[in-house]
C-alpha atoms as a PDB file:
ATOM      1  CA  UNK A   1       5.646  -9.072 -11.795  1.00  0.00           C
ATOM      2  CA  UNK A   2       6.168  -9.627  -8.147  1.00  0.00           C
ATOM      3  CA  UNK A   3       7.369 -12.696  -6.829  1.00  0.00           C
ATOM      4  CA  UNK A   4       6.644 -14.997  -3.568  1.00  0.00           C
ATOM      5  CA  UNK A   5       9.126 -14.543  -1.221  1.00  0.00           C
ATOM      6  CA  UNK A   6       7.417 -15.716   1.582  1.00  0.00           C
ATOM      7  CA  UNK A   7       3.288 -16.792   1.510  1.00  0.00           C
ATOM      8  CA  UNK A   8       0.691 -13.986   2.420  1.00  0.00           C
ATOM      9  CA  UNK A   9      -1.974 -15.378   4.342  1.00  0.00           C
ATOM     10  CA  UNK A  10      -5.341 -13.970   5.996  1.00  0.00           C
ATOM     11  CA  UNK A  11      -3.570 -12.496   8.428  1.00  0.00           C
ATOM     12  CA  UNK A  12      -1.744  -9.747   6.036  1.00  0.00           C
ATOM     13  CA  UNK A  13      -4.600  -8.465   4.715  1.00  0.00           C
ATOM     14  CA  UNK A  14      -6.223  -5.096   5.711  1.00  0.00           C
ATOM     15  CA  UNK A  15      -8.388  -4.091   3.762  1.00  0.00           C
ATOM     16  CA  UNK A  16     -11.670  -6.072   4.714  1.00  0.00           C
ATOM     17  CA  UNK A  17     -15.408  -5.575   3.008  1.00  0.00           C
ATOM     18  CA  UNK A  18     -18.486  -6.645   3.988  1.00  0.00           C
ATOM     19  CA  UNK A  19     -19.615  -8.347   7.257  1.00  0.00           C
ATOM     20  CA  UNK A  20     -20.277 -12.217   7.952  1.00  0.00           C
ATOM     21  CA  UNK A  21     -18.851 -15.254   9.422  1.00  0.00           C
ATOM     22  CA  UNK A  22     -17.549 -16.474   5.870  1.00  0.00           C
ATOM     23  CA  UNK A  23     -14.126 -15.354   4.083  1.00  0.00           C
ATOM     24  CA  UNK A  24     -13.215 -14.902   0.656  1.00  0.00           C
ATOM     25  CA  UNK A  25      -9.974 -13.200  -0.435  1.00  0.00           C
ATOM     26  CA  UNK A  26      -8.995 -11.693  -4.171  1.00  0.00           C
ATOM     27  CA  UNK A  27      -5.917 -10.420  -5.422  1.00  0.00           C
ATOM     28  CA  UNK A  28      -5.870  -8.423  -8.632  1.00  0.00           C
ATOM     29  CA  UNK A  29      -2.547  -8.519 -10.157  1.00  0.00           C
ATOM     30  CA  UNK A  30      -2.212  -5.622 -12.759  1.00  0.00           C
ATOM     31  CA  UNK A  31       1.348  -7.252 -14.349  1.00  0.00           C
ATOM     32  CA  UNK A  32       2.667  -4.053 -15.497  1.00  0.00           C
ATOM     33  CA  UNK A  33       5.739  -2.360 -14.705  1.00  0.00           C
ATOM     34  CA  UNK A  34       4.846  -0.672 -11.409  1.00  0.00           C
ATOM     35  CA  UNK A  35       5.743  -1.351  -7.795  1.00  0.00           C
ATOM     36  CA  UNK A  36       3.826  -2.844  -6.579  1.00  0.00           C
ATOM     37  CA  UNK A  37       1.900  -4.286  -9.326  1.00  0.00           C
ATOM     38  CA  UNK A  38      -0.544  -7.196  -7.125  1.00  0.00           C
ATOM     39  CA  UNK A  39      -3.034  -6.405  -4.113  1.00  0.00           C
ATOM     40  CA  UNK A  40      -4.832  -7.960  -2.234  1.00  0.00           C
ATOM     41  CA  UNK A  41      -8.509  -7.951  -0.212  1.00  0.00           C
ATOM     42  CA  UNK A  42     -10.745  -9.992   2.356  1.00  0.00           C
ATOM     43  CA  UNK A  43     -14.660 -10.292   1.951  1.00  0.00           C
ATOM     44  CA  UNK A  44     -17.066 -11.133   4.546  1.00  0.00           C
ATOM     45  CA  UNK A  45     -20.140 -12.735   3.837  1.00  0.00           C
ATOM     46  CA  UNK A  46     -22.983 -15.000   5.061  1.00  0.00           C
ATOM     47  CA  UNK A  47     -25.258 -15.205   1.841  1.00  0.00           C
ATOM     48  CA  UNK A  48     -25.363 -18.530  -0.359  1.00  0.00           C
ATOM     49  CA  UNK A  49     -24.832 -18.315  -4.224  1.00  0.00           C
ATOM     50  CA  UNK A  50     -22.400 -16.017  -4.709  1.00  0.00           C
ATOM     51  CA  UNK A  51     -19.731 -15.978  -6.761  1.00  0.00           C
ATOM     52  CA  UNK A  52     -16.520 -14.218  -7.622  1.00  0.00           C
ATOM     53  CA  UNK A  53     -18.838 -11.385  -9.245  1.00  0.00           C
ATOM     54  CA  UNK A  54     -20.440 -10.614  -6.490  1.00  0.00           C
ATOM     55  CA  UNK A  55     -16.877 -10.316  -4.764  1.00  0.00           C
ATOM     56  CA  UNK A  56     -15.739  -8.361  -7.468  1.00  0.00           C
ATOM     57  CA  UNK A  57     -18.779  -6.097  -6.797  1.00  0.00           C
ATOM     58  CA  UNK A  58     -18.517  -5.172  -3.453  1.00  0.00           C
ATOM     59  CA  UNK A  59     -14.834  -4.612  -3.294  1.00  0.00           C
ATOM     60  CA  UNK A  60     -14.962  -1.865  -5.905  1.00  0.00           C
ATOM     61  CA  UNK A  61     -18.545  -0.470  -4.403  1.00  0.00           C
ATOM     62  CA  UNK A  62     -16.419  -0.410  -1.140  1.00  0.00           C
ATOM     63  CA  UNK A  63     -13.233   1.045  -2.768  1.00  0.00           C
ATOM     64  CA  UNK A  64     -14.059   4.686  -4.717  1.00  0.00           C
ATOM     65  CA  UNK A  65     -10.432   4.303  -6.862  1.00  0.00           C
ATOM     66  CA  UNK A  66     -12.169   0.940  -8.347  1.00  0.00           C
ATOM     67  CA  UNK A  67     -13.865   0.694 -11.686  1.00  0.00           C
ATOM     68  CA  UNK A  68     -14.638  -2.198 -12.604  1.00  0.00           C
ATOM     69  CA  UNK A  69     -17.050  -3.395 -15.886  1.00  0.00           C
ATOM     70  CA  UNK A  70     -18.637  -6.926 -15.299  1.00  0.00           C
ATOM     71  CA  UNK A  71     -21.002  -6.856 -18.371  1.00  0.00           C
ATOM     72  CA  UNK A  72     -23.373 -10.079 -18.314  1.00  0.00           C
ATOM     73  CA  UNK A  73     -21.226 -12.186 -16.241  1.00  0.00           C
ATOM     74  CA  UNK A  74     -17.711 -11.236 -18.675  1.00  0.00           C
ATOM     75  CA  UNK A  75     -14.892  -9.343 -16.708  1.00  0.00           C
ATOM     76  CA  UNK A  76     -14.742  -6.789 -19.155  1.00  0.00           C
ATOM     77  CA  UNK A  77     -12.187  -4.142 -17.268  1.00  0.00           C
ATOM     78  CA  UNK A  78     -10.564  -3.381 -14.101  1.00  0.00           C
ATOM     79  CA  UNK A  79      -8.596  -0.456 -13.034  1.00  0.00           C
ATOM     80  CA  UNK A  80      -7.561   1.046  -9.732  1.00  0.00           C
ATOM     81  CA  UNK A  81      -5.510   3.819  -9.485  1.00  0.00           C
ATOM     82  CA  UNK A  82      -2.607   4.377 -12.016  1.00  0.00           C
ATOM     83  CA  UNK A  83      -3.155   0.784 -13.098  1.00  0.00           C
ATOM     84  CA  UNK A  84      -5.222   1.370 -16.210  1.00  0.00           C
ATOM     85  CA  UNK A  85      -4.843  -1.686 -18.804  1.00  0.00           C
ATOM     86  CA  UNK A  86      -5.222  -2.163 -22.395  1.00  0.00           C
ATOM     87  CA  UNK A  87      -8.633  -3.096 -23.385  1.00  0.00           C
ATOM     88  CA  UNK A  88      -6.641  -4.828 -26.349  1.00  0.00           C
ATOM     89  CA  UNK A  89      -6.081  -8.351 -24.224  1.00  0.00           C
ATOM     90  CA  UNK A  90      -8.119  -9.633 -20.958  1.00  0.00           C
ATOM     91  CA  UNK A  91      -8.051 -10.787 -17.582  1.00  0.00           C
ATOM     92  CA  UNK A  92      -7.456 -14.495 -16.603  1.00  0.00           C
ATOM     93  CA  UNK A  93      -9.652 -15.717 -13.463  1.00  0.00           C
ATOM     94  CA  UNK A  94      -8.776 -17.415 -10.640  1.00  0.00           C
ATOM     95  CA  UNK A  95      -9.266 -19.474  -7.985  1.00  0.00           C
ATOM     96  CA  UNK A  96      -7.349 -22.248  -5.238  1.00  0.00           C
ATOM     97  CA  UNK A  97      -6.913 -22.629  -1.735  1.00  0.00           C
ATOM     98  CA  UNK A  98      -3.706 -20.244  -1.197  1.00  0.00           C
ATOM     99  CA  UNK A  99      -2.490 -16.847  -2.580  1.00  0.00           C
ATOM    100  CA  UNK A 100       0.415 -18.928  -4.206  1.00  0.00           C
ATOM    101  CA  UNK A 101      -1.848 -21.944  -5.364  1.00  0.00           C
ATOM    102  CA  UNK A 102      -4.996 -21.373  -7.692  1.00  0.00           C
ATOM    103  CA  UNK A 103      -5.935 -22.781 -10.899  1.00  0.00           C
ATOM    104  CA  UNK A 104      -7.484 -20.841 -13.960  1.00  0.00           C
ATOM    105  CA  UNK A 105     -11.309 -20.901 -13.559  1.00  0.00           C
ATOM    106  CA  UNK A 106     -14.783 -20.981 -15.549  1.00  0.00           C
ATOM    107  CA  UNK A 107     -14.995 -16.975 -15.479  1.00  0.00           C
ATOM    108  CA  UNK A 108     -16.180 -14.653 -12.721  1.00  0.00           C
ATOM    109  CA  UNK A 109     -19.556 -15.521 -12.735  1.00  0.00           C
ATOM    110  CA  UNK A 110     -19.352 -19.261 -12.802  1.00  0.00           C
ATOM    111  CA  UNK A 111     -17.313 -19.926  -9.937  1.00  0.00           C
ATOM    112  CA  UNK A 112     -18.861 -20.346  -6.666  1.00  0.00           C
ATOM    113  CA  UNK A 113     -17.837 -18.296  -3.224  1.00  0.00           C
ATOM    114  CA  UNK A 114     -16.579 -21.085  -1.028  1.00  0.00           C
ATOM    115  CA  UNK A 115     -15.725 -19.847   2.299  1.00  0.00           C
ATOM    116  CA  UNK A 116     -11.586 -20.137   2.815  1.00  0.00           C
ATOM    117  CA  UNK A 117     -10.993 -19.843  -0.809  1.00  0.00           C
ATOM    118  CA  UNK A 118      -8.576 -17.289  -2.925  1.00  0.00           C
ATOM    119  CA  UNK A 119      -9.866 -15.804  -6.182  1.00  0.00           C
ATOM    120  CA  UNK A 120      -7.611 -13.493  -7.972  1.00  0.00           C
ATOM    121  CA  UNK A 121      -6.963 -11.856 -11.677  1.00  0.00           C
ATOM    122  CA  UNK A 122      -4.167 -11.156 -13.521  1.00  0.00           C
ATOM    123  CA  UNK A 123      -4.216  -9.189 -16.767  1.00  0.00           C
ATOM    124  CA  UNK A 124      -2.675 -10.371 -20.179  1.00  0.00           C
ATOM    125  CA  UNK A 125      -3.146 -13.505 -22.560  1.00  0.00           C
ATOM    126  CA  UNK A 126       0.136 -11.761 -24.565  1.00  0.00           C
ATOM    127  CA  UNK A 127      -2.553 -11.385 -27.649  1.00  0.00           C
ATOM    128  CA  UNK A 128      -0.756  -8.091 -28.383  1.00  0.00           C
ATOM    129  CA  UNK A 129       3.035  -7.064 -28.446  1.00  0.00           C
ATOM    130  CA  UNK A 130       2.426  -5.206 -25.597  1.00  0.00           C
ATOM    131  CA  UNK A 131       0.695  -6.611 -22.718  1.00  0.00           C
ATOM    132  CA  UNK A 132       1.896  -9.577 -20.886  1.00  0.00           C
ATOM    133  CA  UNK A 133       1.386 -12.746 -21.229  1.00  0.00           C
ATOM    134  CA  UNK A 134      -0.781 -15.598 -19.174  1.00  0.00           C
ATOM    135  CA  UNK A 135       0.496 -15.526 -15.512  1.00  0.00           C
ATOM    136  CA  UNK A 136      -0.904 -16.940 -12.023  1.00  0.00           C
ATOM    137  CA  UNK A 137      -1.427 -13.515  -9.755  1.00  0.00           C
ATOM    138  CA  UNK A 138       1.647 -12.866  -8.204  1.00  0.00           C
ATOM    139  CA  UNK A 139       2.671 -12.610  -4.689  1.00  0.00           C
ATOM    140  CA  UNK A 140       0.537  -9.198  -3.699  1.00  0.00           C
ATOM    141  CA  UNK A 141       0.641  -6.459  -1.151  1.00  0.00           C
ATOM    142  CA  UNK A 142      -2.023  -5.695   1.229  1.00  0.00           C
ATOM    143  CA  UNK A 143      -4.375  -3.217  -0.723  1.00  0.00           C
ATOM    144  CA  UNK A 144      -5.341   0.205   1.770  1.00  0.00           C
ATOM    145  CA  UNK A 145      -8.265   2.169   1.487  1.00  0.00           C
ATOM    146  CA  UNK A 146      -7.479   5.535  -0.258  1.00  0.00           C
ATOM    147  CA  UNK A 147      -9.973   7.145   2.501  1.00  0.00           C
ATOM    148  CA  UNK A 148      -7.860   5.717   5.842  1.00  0.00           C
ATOM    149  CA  UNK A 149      -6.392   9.298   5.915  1.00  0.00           C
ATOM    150  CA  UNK A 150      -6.709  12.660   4.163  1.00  0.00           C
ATOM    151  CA  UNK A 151      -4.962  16.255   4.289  1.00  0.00           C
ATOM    152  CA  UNK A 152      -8.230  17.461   6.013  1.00  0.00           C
ATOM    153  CA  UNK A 153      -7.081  15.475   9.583  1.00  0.00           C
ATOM    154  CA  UNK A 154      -4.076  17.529   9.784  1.00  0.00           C
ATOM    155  CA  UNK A 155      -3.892  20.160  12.954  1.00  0.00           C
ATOM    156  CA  UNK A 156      -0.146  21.456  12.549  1.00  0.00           C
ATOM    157  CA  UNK A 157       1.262  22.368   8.916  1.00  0.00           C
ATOM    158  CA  UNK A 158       4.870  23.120   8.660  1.00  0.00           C
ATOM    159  CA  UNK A 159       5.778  25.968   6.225  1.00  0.00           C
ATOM    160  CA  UNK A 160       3.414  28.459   4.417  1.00  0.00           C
ATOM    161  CA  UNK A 161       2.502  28.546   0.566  1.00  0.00           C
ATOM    162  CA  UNK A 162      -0.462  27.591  -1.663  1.00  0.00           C
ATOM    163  CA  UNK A 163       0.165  23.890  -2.113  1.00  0.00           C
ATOM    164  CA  UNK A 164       0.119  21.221   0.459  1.00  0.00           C
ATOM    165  CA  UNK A 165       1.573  17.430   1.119  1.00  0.00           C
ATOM    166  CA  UNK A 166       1.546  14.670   3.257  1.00  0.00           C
ATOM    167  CA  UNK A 167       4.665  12.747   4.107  1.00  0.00           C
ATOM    168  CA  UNK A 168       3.865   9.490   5.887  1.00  0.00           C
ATOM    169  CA  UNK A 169       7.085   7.879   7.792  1.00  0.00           C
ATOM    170  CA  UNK A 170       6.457   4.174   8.436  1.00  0.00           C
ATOM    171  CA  UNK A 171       8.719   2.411  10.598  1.00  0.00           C
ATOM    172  CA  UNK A 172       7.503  -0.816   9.815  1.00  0.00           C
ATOM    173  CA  UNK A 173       6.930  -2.145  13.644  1.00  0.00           C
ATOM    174  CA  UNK A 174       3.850  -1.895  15.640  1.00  0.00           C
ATOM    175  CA  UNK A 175       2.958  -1.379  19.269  1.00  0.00           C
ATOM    176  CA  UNK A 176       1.668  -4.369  21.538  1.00  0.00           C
ATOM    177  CA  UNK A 177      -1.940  -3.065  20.725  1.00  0.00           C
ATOM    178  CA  UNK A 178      -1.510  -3.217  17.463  1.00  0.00           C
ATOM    179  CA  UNK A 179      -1.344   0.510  16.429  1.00  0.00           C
ATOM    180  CA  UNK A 180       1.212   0.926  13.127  1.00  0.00           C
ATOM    181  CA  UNK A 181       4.633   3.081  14.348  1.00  0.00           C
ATOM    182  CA  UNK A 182       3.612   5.584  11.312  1.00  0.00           C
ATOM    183  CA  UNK A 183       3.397   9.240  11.586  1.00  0.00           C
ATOM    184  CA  UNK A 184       2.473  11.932   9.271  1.00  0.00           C
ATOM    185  CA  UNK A 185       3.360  15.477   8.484  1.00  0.00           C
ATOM    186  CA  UNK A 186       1.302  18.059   6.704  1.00  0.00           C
ATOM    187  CA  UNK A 187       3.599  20.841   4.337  1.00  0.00           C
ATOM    188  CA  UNK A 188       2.809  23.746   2.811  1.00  0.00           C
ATOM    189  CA  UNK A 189       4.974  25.290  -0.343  1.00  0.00           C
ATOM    190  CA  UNK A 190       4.707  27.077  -3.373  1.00  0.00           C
ATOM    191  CA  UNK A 191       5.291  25.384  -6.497  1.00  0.00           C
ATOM    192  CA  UNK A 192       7.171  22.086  -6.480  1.00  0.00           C
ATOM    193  CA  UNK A 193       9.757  20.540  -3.969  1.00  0.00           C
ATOM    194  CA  UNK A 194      11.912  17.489  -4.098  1.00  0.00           C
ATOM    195  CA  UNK A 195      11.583  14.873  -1.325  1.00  0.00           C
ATOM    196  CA  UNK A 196      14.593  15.812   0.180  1.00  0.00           C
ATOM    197  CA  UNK A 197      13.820  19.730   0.624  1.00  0.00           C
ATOM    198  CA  UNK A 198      10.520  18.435   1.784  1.00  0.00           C
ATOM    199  CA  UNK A 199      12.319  16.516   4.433  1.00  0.00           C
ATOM    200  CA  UNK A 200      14.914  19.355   5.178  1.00  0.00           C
ATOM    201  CA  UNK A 201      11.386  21.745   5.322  1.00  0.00           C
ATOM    202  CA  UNK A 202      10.339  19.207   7.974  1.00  0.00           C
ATOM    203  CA  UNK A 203      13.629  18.934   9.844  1.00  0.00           C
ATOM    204  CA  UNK A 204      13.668  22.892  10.301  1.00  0.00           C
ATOM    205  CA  UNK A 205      10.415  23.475  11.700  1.00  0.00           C
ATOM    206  CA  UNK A 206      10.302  19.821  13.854  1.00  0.00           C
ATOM    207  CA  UNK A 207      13.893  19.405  15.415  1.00  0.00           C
ATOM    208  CA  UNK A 208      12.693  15.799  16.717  1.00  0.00           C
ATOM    209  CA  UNK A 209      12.408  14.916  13.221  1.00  0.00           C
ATOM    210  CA  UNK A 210      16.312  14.290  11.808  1.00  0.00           C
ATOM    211  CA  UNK A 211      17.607  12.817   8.685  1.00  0.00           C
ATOM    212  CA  UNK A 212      20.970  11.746   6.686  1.00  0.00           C
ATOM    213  CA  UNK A 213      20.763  11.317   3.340  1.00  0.00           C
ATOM    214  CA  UNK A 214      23.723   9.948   0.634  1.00  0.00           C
ATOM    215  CA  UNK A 215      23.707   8.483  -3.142  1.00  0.00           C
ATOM    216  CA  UNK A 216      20.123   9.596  -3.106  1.00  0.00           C
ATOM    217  CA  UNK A 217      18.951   7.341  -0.602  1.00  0.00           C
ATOM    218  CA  UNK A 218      17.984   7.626   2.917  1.00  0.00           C
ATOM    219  CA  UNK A 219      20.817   6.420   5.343  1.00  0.00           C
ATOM    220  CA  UNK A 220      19.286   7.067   8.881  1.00  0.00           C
ATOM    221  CA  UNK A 221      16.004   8.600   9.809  1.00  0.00           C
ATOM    222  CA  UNK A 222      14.946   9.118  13.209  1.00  0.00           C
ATOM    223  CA  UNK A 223      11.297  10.761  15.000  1.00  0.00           C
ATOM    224  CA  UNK A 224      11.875  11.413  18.683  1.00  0.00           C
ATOM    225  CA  UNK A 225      12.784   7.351  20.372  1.00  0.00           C
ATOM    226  CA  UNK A 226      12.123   5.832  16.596  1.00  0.00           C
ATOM    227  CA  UNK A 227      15.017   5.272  14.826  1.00  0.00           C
ATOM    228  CA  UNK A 228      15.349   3.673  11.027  1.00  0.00           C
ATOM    229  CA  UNK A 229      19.566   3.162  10.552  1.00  0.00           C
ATOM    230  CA  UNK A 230      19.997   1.607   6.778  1.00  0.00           C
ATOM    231  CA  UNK A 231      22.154  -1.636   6.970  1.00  0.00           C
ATOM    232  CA  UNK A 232      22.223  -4.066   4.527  1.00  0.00           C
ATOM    233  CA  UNK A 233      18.797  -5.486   3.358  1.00  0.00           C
ATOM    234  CA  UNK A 234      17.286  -3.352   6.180  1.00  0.00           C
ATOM    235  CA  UNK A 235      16.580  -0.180   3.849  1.00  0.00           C
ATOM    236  CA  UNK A 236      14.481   2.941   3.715  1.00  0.00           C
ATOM    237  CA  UNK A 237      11.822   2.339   1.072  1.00  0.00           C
ATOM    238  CA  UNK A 238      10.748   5.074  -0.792  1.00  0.00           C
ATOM    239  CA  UNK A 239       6.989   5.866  -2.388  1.00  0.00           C
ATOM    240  CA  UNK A 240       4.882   8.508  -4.212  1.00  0.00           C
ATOM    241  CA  UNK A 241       1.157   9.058  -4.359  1.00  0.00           C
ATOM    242  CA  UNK A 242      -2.234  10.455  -4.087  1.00  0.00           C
ATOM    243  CA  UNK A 243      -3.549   8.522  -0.721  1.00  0.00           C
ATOM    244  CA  UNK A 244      -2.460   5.589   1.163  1.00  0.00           C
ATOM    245  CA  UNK A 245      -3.721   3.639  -1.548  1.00  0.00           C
ATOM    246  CA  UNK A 246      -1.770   4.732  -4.887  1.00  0.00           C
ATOM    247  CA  UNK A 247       1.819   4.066  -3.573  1.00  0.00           C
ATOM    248  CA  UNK A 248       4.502   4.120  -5.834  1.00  0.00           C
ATOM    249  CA  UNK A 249       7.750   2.638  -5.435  1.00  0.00           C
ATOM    250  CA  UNK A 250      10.363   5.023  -6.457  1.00  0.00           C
ATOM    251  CA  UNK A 251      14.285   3.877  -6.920  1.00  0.00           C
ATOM    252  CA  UNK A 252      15.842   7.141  -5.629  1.00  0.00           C
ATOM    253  CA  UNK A 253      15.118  10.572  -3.654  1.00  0.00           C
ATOM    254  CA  UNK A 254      15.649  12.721  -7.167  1.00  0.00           C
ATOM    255  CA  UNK A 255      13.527  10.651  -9.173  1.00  0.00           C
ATOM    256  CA  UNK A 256      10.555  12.318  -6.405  1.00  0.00           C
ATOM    257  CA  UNK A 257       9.159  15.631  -7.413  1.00  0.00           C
ATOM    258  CA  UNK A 258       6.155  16.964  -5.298  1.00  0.00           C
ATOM    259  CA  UNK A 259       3.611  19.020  -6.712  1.00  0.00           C
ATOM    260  CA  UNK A 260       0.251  20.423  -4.954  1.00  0.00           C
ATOM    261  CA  UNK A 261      -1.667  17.348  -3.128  1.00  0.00           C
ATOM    262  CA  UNK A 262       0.608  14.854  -3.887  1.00  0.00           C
ATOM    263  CA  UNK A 263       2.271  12.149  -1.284  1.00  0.00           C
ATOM    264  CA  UNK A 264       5.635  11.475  -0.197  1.00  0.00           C
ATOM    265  CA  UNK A 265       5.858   7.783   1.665  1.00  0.00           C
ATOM    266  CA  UNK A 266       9.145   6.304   3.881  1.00  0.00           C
ATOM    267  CA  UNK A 267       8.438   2.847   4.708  1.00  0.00           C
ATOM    268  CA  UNK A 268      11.234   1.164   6.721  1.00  0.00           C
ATOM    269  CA  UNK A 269      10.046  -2.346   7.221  1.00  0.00           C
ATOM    270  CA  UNK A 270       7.896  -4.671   4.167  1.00  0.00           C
ATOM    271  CA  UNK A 271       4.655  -2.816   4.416  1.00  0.00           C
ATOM    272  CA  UNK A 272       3.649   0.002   2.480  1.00  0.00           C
ATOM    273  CA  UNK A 273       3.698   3.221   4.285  1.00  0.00           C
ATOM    274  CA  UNK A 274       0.165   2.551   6.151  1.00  0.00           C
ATOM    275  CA  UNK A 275      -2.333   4.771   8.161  1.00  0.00           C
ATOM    276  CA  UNK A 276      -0.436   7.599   9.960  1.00  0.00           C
ATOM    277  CA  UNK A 277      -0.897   9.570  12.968  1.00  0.00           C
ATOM    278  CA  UNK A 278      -0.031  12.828  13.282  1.00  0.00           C
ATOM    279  CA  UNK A 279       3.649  13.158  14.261  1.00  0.00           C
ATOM    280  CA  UNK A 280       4.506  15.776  17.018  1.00  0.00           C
ATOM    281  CA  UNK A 281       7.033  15.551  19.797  1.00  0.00           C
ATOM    282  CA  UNK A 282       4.186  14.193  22.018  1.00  0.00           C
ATOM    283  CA  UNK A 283       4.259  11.453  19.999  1.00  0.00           C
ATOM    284  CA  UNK A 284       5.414   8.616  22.424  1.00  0.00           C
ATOM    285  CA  UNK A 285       4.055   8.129  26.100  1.00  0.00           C
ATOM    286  CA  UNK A 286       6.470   7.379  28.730  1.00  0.00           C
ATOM    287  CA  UNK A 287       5.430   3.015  27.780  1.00  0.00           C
ATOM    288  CA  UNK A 288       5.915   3.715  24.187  1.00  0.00           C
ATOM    289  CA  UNK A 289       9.143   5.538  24.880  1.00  0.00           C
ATOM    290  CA  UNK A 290      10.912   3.207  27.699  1.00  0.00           C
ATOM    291  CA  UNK A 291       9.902  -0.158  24.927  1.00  0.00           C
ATOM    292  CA  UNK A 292      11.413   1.890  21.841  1.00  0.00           C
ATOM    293  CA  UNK A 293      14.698   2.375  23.698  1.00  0.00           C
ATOM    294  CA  UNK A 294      14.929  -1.465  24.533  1.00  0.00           C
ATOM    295  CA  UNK A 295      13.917  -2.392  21.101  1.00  0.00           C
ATOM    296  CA  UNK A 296      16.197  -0.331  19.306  1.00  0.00           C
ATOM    297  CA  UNK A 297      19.496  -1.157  20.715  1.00  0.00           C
ATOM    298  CA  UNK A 298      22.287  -2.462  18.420  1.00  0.00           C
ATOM    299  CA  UNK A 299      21.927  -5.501  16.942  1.00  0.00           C
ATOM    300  CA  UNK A 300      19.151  -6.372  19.502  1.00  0.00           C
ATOM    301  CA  UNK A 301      16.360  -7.583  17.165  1.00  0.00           C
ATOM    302  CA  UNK A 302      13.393  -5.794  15.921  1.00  0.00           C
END
């Protein structure tokens, strides 16, 4: 389970469906024992008499790694991703007026859309020995679509061989317009690599792309002006998956093996590695470059 360290409001969410001047938001909170286990999304809408089915609905319609099984009004299953559950126990519904504040409710289809309000899940009732028991949703991340960016947008691919990953470096800040300081490379290898020879196949081929690595973990990371020194609480975060929207938190560098299509993520700030660009040593513009060298000096702030 995750906990609230701080409150996550409208304004973390990215992940928005439908269009309309009223706002819902859900959080589905999968309590098992990945990381991150909770997400969350916004829904716009205009129409009268919906309800939390009908938010349900068009977040997985909108979202191709959803399944979910409403069956006359019952939430029956929901999975997304890796998080498959045990059809042994059930979901708990709710609803409130913040992520950290919502009461169980009458069931997905008997609670009414009210514009402002949370609705989330959270699986378990702790009816078997094995699945968890009743819990409010925890403290969630903002969910990504798993379409946001594919191998297919990729222009320059370092290395030869018949398999290919991406490896998204986030550094957590964002420019003044709003654009996330994440950049992606494309690899290409024959059978399987660790992150860190993926890294060191990166470094050789892209000499504006440098790394130091120790006890398995990143120490310093650095992509032309960006820099990402570890310090403290101020760490390199490190993720595996599919598409921007399966990241999973991994504890060390050798726990990561990559095999064809899979995804290596470096997130240095709170946010999951999120959409890319393609990294090259054009990266920055003289603007970009002149604020990252003010922004990263010692001890000078973000």
């Amino acid at each position: 389970m995750q906990l609230f360290s701080a409150q996550f409001t409208e304004n973390d969410i990215k992940f928005w469906v439908g269009t309309g001047s009223k706002k819902a938001y859900f959080i589905a909170d999968f309590n098992d024992s990945d990381n991150p286990t909770s997400y969350a999304w916004g829904y716009r809408y205009d129409a009268n008499n919906l309800t939390m089915e009908d938010l349900i609905n068009a977040i997985a319609a909108a979202e191709p790694k959803i399944e979910a099984e409403v069956p006359s009004g019952f939430l029956y299953s929901f999975n997304y991703n890796h998080h498959i559950p045990s059809l042994e126990d059930y979901w708990s519904t709710w609803s409130g007026p913040t992520a950290e504040n919502m009461n169980l409710n009458n069931g997905v289809n008997n609670d009414p859309l009210v514009n402002g309000k949370w609705y989330g899940l959270s699986f378990g009732y702790g009816f078997t020995s094995t699945t968890p028991p009743l819990s409010h949703p925890s403290a969630p991340v903002a969910a990504y679509h798993s379409a946001w960016y594919n191998a297919s947008q990729i222009t320059n691919w370092i290395g030869t061989g018949s398999n290919t990953s991406l490896i998204v470096i986030d550094f957590g800040t964002s420019s003044s317009a709003g654009q996330a300081h994440s950049f992606v490379f494309g690899i290409k290898y024959n059978g399987s690599l660790t992150a860190e020879q993926a890294l060191q196949l990166i470094h050789a081929q892209a000499p504006y792309f440098n790394f130091t690595s120790g006890s398995n973990q990143i120490n310093a990371l650095s992509l032309n002006n960006f820099t990402g020194n570890a310090s403290g609480t101020n760490t390199w975060k490190l993720y595996k998956g599919k598409d921007l929207s399966s990241w999973r938190g991994q504890t060390n560098l050798s726990q990561i093996q990559l095999g064809n299509n899979d995804w290596l993520g470096l997130s240095f700030g709170q946010r999951l590695p999120f959409t890319p660009r393609e990294a090259s040593n054009l990266t920055l513009g003289v603007s970009d470059i002149r604020k990252k060298r003010i922004e990263y000096l010692p001890k000078s702030g973000k």
